[in-house]
Every structure is written in structure tokens, then in C-alpha cells.
Protein backbone atom coordinates (compact mmCIF):
# COMPACT_ATOMS: atom_id res chain seq x y z
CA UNK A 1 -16.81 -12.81 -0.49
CA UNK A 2 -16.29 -10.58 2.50
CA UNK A 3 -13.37 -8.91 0.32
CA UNK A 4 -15.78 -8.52 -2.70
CA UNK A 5 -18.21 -6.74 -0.38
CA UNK A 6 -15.25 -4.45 1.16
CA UNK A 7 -13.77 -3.04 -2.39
CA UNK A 8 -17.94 -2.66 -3.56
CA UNK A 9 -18.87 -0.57 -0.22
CA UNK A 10 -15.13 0.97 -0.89
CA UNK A 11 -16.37 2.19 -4.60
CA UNK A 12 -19.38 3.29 -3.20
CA UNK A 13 -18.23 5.33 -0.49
CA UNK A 14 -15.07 6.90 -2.63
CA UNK A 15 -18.02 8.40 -5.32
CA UNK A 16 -16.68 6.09 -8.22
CA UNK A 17 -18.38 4.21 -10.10
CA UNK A 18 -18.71 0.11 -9.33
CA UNK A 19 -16.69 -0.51 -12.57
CA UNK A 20 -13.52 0.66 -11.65
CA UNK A 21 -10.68 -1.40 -10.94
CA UNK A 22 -10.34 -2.60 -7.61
CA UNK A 23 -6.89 -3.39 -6.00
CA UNK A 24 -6.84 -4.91 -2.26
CA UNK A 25 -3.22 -5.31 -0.84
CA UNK A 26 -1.27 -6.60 2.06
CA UNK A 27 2.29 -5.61 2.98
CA UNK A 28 4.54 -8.21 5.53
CA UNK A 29 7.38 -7.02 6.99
CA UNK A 30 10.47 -9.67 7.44
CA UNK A 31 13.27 -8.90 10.23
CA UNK A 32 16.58 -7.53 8.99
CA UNK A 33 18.79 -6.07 11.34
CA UNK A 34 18.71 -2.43 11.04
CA UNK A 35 15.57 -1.94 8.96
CA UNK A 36 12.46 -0.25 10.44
CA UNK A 37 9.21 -2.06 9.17
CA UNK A 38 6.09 -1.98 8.92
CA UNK A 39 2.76 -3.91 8.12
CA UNK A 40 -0.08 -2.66 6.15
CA UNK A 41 -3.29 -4.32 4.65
CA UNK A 42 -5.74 -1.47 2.25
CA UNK A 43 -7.72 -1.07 -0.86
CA UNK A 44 -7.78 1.40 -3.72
CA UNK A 45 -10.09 1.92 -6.10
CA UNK A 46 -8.34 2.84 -9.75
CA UNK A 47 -10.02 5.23 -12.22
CA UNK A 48 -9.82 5.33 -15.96
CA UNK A 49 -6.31 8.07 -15.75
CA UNK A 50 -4.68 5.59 -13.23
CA UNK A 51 -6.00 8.30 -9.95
CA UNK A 52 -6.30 5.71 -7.04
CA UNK A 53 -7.85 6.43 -3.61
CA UNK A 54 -8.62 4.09 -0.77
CA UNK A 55 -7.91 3.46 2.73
CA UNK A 56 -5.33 1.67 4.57
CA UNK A 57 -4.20 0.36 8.25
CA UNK A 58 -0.64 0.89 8.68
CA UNK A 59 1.46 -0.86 11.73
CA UNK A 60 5.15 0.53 11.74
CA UNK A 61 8.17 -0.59 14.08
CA UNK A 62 11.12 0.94 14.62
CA UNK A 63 14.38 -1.36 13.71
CA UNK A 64 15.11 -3.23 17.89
CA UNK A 65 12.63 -1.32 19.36
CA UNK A 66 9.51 -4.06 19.95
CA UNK A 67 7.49 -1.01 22.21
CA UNK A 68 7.67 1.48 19.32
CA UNK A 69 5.01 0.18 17.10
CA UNK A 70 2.65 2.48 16.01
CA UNK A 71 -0.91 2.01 14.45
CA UNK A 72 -2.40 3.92 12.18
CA UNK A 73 -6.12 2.49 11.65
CA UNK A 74 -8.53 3.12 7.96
CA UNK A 75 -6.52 6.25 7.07
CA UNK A 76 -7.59 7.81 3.64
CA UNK A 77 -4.77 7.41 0.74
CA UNK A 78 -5.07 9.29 -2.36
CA UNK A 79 -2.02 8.84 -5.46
CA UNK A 80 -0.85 6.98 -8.68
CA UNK A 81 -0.34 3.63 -10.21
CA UNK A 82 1.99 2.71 -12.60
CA UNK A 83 2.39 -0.24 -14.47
CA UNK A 84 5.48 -1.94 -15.05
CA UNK A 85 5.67 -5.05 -17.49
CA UNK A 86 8.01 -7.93 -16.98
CA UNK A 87 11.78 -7.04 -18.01
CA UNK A 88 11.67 -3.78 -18.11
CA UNK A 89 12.92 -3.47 -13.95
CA UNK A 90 12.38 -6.30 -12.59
CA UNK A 91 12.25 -10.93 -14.31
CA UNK A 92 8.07 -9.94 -13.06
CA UNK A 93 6.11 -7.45 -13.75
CA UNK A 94 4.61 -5.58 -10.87
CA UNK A 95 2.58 -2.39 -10.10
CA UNK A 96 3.90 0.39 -8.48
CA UNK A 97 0.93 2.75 -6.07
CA UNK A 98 2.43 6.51 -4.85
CA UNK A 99 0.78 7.60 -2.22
CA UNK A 100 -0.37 10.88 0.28
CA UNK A 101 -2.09 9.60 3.58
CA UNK A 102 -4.64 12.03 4.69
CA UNK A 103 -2.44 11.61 7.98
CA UNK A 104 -0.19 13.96 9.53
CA UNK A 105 2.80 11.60 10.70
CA UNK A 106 2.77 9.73 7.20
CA UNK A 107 4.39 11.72 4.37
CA UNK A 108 3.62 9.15 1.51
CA UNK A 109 3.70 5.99 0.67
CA UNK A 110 5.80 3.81 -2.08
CA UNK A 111 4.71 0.61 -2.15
CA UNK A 112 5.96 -2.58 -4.97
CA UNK A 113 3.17 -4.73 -5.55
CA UNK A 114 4.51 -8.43 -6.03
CA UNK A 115 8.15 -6.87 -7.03
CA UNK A 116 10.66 -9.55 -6.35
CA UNK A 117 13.22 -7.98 -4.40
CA UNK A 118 12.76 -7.85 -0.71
CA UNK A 119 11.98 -5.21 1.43
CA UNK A 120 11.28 -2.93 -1.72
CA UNK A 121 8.20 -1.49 -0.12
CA UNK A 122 8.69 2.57 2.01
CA UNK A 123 6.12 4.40 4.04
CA UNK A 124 8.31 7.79 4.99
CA UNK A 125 7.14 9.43 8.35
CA UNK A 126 6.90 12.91 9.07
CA UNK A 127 10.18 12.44 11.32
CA UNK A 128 12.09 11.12 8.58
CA UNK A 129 12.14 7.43 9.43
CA UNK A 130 11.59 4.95 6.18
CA UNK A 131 10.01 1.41 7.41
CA UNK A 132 10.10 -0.83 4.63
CA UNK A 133 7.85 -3.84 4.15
CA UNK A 134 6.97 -6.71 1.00
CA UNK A 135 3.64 -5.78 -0.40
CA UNK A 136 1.49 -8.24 -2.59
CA UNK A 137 -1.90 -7.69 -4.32
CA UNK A 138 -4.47 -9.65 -2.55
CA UNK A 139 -7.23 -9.25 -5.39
CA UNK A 140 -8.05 -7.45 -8.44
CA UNK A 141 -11.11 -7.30 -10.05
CA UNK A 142 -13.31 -5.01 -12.15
């Protein structure tokens, strides 16, 4: 319930209309030696030309470095989503959002929703890092 309310007060707020698809997401990082991370939890509202905007909370962590994670709280993401139907990359099918954070360390956002391999998910920083992260769709609904 508290989800449904979030993703109607997100439609509202974005200007669309209540109909449009609604896509809440969470992204776990898993330790692997070398690979910066990070941990993310957001909605996105999806118009009729696959346009998505939304907001998201981003935590990232640099690869041994426990005192250099960074948060970046309810920060605006505008992009894409693509489809892509079981067999044609990957045994599942999974949905694939681009993104633009209307924030200036993040440079964008590519994040695998329920795509099998691990640590498919990148949010690329303005200093060139890439954390990576699994990402899985919460909810969906119309």
C-alpha cells in the first residue's frame, strides 16, 4: 500500500497522467573484489513513447574503501526503457532504463532490471568511476 501511494503521488507530481506505467526498483550490490558498488532504491513513471522520469536514492562505495560511501538522496532521473524479451540476450527477459540524474557527480545511469547475470547494473560518476550493482523491479502496475 505505502508503495501504491508513492508511484500515485510520483505520477502526480511528474505532470503525467495516473495511467501510466509505474516501475519501482531496488538495486543490491554483492562484494567482489575490485568492483565499486553501489545501492539504489527509485521509481519511474513510463509514458506511452517509453520517456521515463522519476526519482532515485543512490548509495555508492568505492571497491576496499568502507569510508567512501557516498549518498545521493531523491535525485530527479529522466531517460529510456527498452524492452528485451526472453532469448534474445539473456534465458529471461528483462527491461533495460538509461538514465541522466539531474545531479552533477552522476553522469547516467544503466541499470538491468531482473537480468540474470550479476553485477550487470552501472551508475558512471562524473570522475569516471563505474559502481555496479543487481537491480530488480519491485512493482509494476498501471
Amino acid at each position: 500500500m505505502k508503495t501504491f501511494l508513492s508511484a500515485l503521488l510520483l505520477s502526480s507530481f511528474v505532470g503525467l497522467p495516473a495511467l501510466a506505467e509505474i516501475i519501482t526498483f531496488k538495486c543490491v550490490s554483492v562484494e567482489a573484489a575490485g568492483v565499486h558498488k553501489f545501492d539504489a532504491r527509485g521509481a519511474v513513471t513510463v509514458d506511452d513513447f517509453n520517456n521515463v522520469e522519476g526519482f532515485i536514492t543512490v548509495v555508492t562505495q568505492k571497491a576496499q574503501a568502507e569510508q567512501s560511501a557516498q549518498t545521493f538522496d531523491q535525485v530527479k532521473i529522466i531517460g529510456r526503457i527498452r524492452h528485451f524479451n526472453a532469448g534474445e540476450i539473456s534465458t529471461n527477459e528483462f527491461e533495460q532504463l538509461i538514465l541522466k540524474a539531474d545531479n552533477d557527480y552522476i553522469k547516467s545511469l544503466n541499470l538491468l532490471l531482473d537480468f540474470e547475470p550479476k553485477i550487470a547494473s552501472r551508475v558512471l560518476t562524473i570522475d569516471n568511476f563505474s559502481y555496479r550493482s543487481n537491480c530488480k523491479i519491485i512493482e509494476s502496475f498501471n
